[in-house]
PDB file of N, CA and C in Angstrom:
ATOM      1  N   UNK A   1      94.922 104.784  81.538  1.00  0.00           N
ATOM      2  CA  UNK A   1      95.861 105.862  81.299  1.00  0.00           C
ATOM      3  C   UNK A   1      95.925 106.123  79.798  1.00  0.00           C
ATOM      4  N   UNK A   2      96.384 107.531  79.391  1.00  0.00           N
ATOM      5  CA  UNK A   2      96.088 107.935  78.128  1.00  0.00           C
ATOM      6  C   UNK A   2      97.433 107.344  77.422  1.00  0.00           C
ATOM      7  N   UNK A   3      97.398 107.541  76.385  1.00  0.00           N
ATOM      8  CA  UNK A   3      98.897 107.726  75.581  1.00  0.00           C
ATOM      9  C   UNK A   3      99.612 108.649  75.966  1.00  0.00           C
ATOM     10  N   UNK A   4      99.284 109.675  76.271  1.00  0.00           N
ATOM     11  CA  UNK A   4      99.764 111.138  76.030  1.00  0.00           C
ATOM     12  C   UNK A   4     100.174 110.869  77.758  1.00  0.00           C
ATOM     13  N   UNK A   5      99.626 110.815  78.422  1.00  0.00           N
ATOM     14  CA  UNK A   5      99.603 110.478  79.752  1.00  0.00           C
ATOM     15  C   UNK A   5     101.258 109.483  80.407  1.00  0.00           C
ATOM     16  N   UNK A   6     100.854 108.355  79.369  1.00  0.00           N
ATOM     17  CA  UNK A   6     102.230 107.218  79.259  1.00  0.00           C
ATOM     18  C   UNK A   6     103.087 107.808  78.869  1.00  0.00           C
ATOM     19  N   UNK A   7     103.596 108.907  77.426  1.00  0.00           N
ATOM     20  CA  UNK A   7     104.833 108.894  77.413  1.00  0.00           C
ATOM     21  C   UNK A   7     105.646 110.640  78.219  1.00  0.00           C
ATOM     22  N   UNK A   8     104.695 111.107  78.762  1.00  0.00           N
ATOM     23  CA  UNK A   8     104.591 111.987  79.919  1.00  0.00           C
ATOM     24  C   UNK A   8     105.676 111.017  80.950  1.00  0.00           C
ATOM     25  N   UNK A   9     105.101 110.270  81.203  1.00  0.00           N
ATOM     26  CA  UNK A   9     105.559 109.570  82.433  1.00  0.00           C
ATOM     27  C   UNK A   9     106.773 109.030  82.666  1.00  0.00           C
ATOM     28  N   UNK A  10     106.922 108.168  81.402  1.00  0.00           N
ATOM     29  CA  UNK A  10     108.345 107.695  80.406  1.00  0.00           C
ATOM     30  C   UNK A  10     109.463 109.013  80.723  1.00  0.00           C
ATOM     31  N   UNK A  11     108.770 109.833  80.138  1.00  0.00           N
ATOM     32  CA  UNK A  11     110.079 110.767  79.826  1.00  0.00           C
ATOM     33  C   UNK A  11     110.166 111.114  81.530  1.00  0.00           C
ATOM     34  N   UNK A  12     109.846 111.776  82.622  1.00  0.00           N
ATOM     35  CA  UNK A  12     109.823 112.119  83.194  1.00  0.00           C
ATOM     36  C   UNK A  12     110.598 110.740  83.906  1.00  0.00           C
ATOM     37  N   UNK A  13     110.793 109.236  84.179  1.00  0.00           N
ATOM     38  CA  UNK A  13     111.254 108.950  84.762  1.00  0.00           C
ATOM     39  C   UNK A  13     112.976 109.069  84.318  1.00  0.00           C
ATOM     40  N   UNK A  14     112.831 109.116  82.467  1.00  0.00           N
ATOM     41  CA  UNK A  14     114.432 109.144  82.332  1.00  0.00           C
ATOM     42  C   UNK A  14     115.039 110.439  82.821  1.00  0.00           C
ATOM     43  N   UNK A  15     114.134 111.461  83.060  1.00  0.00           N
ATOM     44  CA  UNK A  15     114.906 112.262  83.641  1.00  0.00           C
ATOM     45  C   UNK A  15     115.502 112.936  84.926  1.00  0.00           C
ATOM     46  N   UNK A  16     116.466 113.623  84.969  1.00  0.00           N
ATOM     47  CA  UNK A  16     117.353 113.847  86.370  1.00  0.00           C
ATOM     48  C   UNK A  16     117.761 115.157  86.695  1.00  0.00           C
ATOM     49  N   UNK A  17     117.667 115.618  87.301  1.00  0.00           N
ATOM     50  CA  UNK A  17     118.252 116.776  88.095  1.00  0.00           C
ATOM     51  C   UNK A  17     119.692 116.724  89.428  1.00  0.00           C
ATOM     52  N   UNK A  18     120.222 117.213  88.954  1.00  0.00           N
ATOM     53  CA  UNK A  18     121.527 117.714  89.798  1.00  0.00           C
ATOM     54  C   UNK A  18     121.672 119.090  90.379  1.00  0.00           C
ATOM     55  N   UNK A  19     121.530 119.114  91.919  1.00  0.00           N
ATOM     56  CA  UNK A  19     121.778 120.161  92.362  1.00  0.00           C
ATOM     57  C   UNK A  19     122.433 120.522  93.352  1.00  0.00           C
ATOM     58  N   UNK A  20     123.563 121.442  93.334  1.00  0.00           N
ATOM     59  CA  UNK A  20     125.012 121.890  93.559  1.00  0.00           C
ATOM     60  C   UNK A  20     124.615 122.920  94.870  1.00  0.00           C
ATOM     61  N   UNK A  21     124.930 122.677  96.348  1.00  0.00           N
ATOM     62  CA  UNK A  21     124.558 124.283  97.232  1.00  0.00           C
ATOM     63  C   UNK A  21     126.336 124.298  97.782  1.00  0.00           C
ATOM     64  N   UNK A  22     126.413 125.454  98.065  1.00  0.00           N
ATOM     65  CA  UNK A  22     127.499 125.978  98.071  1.00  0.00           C
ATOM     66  C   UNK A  22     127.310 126.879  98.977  1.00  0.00           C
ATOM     67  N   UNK A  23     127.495 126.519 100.154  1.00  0.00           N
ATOM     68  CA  UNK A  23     127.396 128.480 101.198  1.00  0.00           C
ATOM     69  C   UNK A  23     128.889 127.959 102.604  1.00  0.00           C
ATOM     70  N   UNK A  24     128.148 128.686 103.457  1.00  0.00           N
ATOM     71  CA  UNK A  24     129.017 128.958 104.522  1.00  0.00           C
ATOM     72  C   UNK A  24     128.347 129.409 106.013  1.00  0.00           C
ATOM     73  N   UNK A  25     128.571 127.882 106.872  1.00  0.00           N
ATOM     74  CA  UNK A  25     127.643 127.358 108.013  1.00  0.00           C
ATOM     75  C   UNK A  25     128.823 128.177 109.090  1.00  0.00           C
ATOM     76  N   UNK A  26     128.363 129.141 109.589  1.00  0.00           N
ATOM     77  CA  UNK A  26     129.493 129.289 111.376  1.00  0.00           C
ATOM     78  C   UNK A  26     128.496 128.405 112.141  1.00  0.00           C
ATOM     79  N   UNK A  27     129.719 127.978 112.896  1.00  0.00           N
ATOM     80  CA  UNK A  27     129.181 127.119 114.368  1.00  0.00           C
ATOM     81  C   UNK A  27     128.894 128.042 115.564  1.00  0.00           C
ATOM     82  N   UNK A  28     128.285 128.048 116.293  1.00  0.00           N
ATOM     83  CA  UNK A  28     128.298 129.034 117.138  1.00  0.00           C
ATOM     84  C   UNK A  28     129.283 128.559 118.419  1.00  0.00           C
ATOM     85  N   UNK A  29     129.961 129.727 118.730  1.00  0.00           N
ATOM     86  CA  UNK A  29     131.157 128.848 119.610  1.00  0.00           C
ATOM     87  C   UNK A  29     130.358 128.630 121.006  1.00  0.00           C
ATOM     88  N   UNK A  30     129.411 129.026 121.807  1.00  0.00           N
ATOM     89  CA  UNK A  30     128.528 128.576 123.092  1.00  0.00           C
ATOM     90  C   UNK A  30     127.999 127.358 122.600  1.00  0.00           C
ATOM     91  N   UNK A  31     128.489 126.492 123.287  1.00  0.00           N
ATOM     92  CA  UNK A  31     127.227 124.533 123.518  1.00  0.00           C
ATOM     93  C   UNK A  31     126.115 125.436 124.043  1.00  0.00           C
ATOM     94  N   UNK A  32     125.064 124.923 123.088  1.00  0.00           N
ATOM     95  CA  UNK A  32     123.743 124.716 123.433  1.00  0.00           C
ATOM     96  C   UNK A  32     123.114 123.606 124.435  1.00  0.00           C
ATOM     97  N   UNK A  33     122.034 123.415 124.539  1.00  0.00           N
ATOM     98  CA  UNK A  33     121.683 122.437 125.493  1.00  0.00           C
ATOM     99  C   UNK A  33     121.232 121.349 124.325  1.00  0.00           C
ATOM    100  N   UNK A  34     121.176 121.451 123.393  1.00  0.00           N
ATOM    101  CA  UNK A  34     120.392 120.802 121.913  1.00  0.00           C
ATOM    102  C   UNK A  34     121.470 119.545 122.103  1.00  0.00           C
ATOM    103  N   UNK A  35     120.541 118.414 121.252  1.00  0.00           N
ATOM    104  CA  UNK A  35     121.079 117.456 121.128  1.00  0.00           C
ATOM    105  C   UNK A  35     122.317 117.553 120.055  1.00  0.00           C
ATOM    106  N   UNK A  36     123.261 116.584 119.726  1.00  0.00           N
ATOM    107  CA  UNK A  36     124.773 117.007 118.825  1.00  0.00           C
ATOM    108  C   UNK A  36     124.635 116.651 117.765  1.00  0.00           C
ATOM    109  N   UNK A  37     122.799 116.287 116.834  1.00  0.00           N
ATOM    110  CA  UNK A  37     122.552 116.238 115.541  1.00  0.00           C
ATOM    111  C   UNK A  37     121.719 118.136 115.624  1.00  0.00           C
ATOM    112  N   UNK A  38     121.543 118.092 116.192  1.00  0.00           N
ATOM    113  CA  UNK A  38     120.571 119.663 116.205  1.00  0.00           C
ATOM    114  C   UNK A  38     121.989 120.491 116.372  1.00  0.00           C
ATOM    115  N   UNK A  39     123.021 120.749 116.376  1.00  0.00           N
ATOM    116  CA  UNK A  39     123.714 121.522 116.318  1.00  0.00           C
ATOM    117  C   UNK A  39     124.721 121.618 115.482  1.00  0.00           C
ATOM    118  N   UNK A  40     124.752 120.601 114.945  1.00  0.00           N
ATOM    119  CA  UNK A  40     125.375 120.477 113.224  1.00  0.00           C
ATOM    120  C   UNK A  40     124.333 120.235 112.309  1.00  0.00           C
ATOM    121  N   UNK A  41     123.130 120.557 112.321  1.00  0.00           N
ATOM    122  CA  UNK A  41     122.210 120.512 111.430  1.00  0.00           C
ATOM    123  C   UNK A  41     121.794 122.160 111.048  1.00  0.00           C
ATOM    124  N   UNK A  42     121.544 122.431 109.841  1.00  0.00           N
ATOM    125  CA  UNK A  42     121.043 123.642 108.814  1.00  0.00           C
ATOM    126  C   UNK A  42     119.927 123.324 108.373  1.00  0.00           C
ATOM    127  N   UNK A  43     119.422 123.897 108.104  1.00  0.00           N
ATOM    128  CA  UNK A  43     118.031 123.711 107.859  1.00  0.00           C
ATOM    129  C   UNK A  43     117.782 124.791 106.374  1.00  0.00           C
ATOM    130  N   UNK A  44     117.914 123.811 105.333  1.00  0.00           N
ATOM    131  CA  UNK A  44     117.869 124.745 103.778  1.00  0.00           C
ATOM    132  C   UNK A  44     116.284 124.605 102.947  1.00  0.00           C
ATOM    133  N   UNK A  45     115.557 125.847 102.725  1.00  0.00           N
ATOM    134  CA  UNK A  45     114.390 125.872 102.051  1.00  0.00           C
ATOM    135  C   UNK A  45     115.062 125.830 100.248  1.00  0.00           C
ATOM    136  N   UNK A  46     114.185 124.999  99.434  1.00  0.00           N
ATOM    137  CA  UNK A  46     114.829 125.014  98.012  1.00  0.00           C
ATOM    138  C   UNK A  46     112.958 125.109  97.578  1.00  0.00           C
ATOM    139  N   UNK A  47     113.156 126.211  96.858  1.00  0.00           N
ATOM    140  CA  UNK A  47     112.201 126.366  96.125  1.00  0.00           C
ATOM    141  C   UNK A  47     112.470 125.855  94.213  1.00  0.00           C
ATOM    142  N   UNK A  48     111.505 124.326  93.989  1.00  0.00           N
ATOM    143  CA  UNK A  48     111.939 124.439  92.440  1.00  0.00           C
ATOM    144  C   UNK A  48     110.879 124.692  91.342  1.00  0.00           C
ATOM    145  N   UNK A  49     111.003 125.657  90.218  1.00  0.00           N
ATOM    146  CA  UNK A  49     110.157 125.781  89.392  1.00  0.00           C
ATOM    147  C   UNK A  49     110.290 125.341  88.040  1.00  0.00           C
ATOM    148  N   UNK A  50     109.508 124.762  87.157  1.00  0.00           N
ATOM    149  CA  UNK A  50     109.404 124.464  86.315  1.00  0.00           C
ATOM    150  C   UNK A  50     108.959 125.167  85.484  1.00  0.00           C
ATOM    151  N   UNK A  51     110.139 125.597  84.194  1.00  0.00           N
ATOM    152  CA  UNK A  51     109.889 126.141  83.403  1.00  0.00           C
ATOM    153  C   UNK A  51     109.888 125.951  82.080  1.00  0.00           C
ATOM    154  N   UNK A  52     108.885 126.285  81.182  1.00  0.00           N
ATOM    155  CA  UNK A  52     108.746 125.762  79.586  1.00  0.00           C
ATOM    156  C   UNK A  52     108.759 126.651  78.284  1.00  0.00           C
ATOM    157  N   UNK A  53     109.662 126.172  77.473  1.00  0.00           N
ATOM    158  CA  UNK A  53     109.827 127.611  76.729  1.00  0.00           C
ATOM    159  C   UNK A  53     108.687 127.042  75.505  1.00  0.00           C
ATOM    160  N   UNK A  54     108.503 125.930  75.457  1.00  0.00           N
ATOM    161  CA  UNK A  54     107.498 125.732  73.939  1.00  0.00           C
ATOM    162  C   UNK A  54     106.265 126.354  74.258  1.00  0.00           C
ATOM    163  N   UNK A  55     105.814 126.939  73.394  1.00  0.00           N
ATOM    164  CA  UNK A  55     104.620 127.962  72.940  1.00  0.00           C
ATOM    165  C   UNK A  55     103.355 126.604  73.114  1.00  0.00           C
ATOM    166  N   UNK A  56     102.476 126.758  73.740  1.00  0.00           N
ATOM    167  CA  UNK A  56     100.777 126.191  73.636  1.00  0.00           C
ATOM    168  C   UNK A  56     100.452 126.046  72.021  1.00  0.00           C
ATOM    169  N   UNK A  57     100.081 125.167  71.748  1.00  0.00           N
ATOM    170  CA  UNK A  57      98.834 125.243  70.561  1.00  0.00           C
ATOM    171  C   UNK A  57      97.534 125.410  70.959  1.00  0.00           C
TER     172      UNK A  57
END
């Protein structure tokens, strides 16, 4: 592994992300035939991108 490679890695383990969702689930008032984790379960897509403002050399 490189140097450049190692402190890539370093930094990336000290760091952390926190992320906050906030919405609003209705239940549907008809029982399904679904099991009673499948009907209190949501199903959320999170798309994350990484973005860099320092300029390339």
């Amino acid at each position: 592994m490189s140097h450049r490679n190692s402190r890539t890695n370093i930094k990336s383990l000290s760091a952390h992300l926190q992320l906050t969702f906030t919405g609003l689930f209705h239940k549907n008032d008809k029982p399904s035939q679904n099991s009673e984790n499948e009907q209190n379960s949501v199903t959320l897509e999170v798309l994350l991108v990484k973005v860099c403002h320092k300029k390339r050399k």
